[in-house]
C-alpha atoms as a PDB file:
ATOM      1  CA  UNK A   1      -2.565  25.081 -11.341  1.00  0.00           C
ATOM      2  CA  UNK A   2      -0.371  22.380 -12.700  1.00  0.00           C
ATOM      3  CA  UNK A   3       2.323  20.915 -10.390  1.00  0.00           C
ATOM      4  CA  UNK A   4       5.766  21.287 -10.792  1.00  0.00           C
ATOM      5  CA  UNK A   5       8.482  18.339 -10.360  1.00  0.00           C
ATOM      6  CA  UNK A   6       9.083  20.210  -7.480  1.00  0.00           C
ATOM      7  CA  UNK A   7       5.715  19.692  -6.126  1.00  0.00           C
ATOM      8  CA  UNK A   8       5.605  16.149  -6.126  1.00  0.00           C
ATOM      9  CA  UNK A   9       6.520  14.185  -3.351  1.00  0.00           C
ATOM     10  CA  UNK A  10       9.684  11.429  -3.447  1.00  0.00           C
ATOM     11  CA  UNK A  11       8.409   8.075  -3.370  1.00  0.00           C
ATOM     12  CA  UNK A  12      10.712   7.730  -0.315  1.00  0.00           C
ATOM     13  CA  UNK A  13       8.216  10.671   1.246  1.00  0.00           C
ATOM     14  CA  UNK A  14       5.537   8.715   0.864  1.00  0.00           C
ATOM     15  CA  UNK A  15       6.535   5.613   1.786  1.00  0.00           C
ATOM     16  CA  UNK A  16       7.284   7.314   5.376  1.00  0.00           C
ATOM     17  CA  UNK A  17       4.297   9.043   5.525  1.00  0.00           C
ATOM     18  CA  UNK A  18       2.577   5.895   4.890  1.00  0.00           C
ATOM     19  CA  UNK A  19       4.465   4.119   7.358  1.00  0.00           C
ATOM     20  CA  UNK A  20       3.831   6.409   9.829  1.00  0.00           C
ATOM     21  CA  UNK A  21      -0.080   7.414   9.629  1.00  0.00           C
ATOM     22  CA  UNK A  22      -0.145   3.231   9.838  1.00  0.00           C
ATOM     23  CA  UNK A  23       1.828   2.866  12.834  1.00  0.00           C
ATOM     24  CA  UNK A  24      -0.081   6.159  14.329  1.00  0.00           C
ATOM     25  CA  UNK A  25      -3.730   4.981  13.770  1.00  0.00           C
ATOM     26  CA  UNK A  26      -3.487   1.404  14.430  1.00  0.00           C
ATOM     27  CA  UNK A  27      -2.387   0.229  18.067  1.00  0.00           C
ATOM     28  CA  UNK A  28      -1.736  -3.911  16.734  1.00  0.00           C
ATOM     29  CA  UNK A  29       0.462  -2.560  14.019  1.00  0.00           C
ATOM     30  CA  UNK A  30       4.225  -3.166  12.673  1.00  0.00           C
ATOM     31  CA  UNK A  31       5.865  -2.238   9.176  1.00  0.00           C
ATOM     32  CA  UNK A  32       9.209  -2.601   8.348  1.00  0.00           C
ATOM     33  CA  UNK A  33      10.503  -0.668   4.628  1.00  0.00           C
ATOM     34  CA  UNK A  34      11.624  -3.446   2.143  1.00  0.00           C
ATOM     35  CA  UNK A  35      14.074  -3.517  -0.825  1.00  0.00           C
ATOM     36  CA  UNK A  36      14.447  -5.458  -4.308  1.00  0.00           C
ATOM     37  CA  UNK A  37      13.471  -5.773  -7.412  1.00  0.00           C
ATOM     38  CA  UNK A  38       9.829  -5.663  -7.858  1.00  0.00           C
ATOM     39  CA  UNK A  39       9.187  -6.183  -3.657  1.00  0.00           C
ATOM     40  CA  UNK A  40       6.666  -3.825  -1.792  1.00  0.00           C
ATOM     41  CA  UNK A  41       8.371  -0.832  -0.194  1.00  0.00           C
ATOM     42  CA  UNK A  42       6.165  -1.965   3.038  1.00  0.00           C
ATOM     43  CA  UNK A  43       5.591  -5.561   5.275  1.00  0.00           C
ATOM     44  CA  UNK A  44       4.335  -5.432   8.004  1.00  0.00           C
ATOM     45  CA  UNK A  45       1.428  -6.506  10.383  1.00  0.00           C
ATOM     46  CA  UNK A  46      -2.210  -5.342  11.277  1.00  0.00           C
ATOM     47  CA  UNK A  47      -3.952  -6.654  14.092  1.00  0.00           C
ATOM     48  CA  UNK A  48      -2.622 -10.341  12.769  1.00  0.00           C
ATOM     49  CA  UNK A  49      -2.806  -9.756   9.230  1.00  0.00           C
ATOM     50  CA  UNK A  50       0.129  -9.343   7.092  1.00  0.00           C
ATOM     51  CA  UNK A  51       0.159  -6.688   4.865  1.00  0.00           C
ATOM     52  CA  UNK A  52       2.632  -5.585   1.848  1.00  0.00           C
ATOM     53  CA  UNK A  53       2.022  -1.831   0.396  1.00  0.00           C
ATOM     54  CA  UNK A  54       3.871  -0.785  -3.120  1.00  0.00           C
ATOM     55  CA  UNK A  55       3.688   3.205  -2.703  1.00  0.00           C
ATOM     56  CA  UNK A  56       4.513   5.566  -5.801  1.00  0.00           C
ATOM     57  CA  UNK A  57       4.486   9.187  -6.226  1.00  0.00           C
ATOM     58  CA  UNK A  58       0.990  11.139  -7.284  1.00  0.00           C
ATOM     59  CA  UNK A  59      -0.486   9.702 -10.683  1.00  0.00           C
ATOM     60  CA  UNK A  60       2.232   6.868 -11.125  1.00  0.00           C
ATOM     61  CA  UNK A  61       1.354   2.810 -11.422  1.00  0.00           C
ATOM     62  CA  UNK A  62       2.933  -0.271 -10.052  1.00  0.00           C
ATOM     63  CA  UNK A  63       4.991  -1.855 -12.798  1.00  0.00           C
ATOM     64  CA  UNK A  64       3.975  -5.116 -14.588  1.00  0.00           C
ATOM     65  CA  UNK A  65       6.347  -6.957 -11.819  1.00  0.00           C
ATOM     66  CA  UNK A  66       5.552  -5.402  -9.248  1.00  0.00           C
ATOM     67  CA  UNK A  67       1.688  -6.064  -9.334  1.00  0.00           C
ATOM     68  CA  UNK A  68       2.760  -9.637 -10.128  1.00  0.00           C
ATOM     69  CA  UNK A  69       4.735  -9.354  -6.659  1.00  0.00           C
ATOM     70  CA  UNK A  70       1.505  -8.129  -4.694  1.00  0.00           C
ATOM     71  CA  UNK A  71      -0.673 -10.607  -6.615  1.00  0.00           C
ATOM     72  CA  UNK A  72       1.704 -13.030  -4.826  1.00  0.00           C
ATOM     73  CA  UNK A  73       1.411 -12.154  -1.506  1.00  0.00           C
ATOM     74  CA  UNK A  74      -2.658 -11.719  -2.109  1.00  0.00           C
ATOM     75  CA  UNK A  75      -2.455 -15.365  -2.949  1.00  0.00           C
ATOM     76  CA  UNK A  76      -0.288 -16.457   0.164  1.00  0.00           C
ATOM     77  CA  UNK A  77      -2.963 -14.288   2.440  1.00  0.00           C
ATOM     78  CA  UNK A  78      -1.799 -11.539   3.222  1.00  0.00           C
ATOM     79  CA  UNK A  79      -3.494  -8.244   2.075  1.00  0.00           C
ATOM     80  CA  UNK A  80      -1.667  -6.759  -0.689  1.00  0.00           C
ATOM     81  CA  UNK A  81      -1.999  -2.753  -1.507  1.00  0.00           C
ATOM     82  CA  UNK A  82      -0.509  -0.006  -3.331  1.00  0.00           C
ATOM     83  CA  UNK A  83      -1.002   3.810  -2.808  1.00  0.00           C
ATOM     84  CA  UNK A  84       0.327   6.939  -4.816  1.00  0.00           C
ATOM     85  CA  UNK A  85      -0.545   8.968  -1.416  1.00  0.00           C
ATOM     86  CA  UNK A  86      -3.785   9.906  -2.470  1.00  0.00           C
ATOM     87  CA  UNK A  87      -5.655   6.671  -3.813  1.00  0.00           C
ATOM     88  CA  UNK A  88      -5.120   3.484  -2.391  1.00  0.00           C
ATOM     89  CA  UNK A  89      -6.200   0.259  -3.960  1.00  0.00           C
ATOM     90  CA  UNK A  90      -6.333  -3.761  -3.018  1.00  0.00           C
ATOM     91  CA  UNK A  91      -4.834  -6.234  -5.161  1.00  0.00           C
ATOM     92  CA  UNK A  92      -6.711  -9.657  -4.969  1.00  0.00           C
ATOM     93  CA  UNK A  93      -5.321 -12.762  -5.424  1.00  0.00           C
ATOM     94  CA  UNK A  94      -6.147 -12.906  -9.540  1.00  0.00           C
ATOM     95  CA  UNK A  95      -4.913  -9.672  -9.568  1.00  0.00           C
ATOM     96  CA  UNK A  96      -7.667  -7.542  -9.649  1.00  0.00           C
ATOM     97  CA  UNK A  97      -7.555  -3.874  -8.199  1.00  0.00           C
ATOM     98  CA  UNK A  98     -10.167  -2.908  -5.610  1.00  0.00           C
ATOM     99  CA  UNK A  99     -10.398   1.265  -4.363  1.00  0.00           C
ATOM    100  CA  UNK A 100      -9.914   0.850  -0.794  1.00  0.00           C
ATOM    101  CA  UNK A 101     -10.297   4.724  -0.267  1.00  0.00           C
ATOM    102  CA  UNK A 102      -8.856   6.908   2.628  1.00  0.00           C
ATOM    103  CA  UNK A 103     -10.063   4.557   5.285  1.00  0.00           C
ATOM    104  CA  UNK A 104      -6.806   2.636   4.338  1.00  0.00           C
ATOM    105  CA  UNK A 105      -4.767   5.152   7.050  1.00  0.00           C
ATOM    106  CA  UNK A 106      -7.387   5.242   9.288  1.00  0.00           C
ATOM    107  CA  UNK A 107     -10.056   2.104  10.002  1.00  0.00           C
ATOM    108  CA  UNK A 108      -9.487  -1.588  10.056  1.00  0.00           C
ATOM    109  CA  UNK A 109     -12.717  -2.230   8.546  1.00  0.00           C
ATOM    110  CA  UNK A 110     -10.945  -2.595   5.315  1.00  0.00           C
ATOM    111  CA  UNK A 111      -8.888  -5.512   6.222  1.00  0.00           C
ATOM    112  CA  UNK A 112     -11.254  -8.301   5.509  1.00  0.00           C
ATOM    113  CA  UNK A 113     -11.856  -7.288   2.109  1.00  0.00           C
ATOM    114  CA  UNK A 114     -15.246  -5.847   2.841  1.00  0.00           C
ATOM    115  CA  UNK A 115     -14.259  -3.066   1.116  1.00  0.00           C
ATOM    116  CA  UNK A 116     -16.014  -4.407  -2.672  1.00  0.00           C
END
């Protein structure tokens, strides 16, 4: 069955549900929502690593800026991500996209980019 527009959730949706399966599975973890041009909708903190998450609705992409934005935060350190609520990838610091897969809400394992 093909989805309607009302069957897709707000970016705003997801960005809360994000949020909030984070803060719910991970006991060393803090996100705050962001705004501007191009910046992640997430920063926060897992077990002392800084992560930034773009989220978009179901099937959408990051735009050109906005992957240049995690690709800079990748290169500073932290762990850069975007999610359309139902894949999640890892942005390295060249740019590159790596699947992280569900585990992203769930396990830590991911974190140290053992996820290639």
């Amino acid at each position: 069955m093909k989805q309607t527009s009302y069957d897709v959730p707000k970016e705003a949706s997801i960005v809360d549900s994000t949020r909030r399966n984070l803060q719910e599975n991970f006991r060393g973890c803090k996100f705050m929502k962001t705004s501007g041009e191009g910046e992640p909708d997430l920063v926060g903190c897992i077990n002392g690593k800084s992560v930034v998450i773009e989220c978009k609705q179901p099937g959408k992409h990051p735009t050109i800026l906005q992957y240049a934005r995690l690709q800079e935060w990748a290169k500073a350190g932290a762990l850069a991500l975007w999610s359309d609520g139902q894949r999640h990838f890892r942005i390295d610091a060249e740019g590159v996209e790596h699947p992280v897969g569900d585990a992203f809400l769930k396990d830590a394992a991911w974190i140290d980019g053992t996820d290639d």
